[in-house]
Protein backbone atom coordinates (compact mmCIF):
# COMPACT_ATOMS: atom_id res chain seq x y z
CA UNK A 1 221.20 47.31 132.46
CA UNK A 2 217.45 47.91 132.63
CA UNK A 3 215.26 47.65 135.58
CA UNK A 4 213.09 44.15 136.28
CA UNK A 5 209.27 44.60 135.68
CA UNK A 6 207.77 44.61 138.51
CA UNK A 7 206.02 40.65 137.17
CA UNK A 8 209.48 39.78 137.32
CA UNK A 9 210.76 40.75 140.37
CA UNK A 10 207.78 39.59 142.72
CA UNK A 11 208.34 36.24 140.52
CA UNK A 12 212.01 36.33 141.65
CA UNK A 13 211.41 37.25 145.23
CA UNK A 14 215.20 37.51 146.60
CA UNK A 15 216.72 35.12 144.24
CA UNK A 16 219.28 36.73 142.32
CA UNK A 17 218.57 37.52 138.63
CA UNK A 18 221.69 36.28 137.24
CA UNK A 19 221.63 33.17 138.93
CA UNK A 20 217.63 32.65 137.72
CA UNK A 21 218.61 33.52 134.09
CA UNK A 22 221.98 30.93 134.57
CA UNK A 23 219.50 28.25 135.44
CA UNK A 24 216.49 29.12 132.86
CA UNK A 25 219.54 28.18 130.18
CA UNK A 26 221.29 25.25 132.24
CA UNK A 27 217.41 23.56 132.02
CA UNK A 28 216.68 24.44 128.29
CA UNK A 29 219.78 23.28 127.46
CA UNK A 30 219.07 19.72 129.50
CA UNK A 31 215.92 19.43 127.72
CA UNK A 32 217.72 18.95 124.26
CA UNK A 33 220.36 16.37 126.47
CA UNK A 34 218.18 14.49 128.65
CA UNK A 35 214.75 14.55 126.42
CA UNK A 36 215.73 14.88 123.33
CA UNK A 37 212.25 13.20 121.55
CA UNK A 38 209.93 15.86 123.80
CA UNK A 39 212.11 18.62 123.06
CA UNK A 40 211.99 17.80 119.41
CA UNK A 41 208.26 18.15 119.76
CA UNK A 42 207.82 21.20 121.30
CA UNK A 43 210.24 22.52 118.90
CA UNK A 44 208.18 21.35 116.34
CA UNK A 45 205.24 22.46 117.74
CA UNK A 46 206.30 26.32 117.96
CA UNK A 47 208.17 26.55 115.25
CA UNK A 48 211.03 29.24 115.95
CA UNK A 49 211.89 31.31 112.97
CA UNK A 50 214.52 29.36 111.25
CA UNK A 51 216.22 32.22 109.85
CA UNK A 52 217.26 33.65 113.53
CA UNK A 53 217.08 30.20 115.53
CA UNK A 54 217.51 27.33 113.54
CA UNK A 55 218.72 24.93 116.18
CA UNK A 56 219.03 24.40 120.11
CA UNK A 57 222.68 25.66 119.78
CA UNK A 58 221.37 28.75 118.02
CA UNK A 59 218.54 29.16 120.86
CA UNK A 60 221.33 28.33 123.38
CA UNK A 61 223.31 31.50 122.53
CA UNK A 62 220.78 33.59 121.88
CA UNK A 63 219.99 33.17 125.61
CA UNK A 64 223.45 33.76 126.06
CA UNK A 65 223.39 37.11 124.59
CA UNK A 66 220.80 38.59 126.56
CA UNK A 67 221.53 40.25 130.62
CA UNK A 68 219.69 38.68 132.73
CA UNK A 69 216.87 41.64 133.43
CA UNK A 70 216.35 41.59 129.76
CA UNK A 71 215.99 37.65 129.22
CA UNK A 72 213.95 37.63 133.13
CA UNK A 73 211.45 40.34 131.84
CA UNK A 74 210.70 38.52 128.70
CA UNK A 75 210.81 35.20 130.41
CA UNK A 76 208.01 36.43 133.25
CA UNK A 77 205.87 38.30 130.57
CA UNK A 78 203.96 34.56 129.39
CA UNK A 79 205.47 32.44 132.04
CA UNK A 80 202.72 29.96 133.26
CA UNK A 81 204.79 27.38 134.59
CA UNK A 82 208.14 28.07 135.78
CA UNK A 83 208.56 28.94 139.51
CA UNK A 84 211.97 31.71 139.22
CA UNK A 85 212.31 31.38 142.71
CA UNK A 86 213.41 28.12 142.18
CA UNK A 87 213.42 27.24 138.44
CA UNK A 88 215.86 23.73 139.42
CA UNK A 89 212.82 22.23 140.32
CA UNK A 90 211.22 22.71 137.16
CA UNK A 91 211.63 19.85 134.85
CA UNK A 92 213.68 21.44 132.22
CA UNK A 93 211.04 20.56 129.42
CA UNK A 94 208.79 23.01 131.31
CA UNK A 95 211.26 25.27 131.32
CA UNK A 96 212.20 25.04 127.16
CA UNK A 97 208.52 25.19 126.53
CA UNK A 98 208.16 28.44 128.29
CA UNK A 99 211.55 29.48 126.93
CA UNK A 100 209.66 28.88 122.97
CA UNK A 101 206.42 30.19 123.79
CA UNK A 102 208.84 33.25 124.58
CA UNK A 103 210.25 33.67 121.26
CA UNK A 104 207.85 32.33 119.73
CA UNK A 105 204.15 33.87 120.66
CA UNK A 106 205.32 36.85 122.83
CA UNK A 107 204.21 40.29 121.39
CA UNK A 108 206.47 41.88 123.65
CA UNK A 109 209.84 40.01 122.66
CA UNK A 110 208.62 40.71 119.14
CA UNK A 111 208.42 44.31 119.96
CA UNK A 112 212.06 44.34 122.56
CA UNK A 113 214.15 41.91 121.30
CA UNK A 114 213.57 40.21 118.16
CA UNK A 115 215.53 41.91 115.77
């Protein structure tokens, strides 16, 4: 496991990191369930590489795969939005747009994760 940048733990304060990273999935998922037309759009409009995420399932478990310091850190980096302290509160197309700016526009995903 590798450490939280510090971004991510003064965004996380003294919630726990596995629980955050639970949540930031349980509301990307709900976008695709509960907004399906929005989330459509935003998918649209940042265009994941279709090779490595070519649906929500696909994005679903590719969150999935990652421990929660590594998905937190990556998360934080562009975060704008998305309180971690208490990301229920966030409506979950918040949360998938910040989730798809992530893999999306984020040189340092590109650089950590993206294979």
């Amino acid at each position: 496991m590798s450490p939280l940048d510090l971004e991510a733990k003064k965004a996380l304060g003294t919630a726990p990191p596995w629980l955050v990273w639970q949540n930031i999935q349980t509301q990307t998922w709900r976008a695709f369930e509960e907004n399906p037309e929005e989330a459509q759009k935003l998918w649209d409009k940042y265009q994941p590489d279709e090779d490595l995420i070519p649906d929500s399932t696909e994005l679903d478990l590719l969150l999935q795969s990652f421990p929660p310091d590594v998905g937190l850190n990556n998360f934080q980096y562009l975060n704008k939005t998305v309180d971690l302290k208490d990301v229920l509160k966030a409506t979950p197309i918040d949360v998938l747009e910040e989730v798809l700016r992530m893999v999306t526009q984020s040189d340092k995903w590109q650089t950590e994760v993206a294979p």
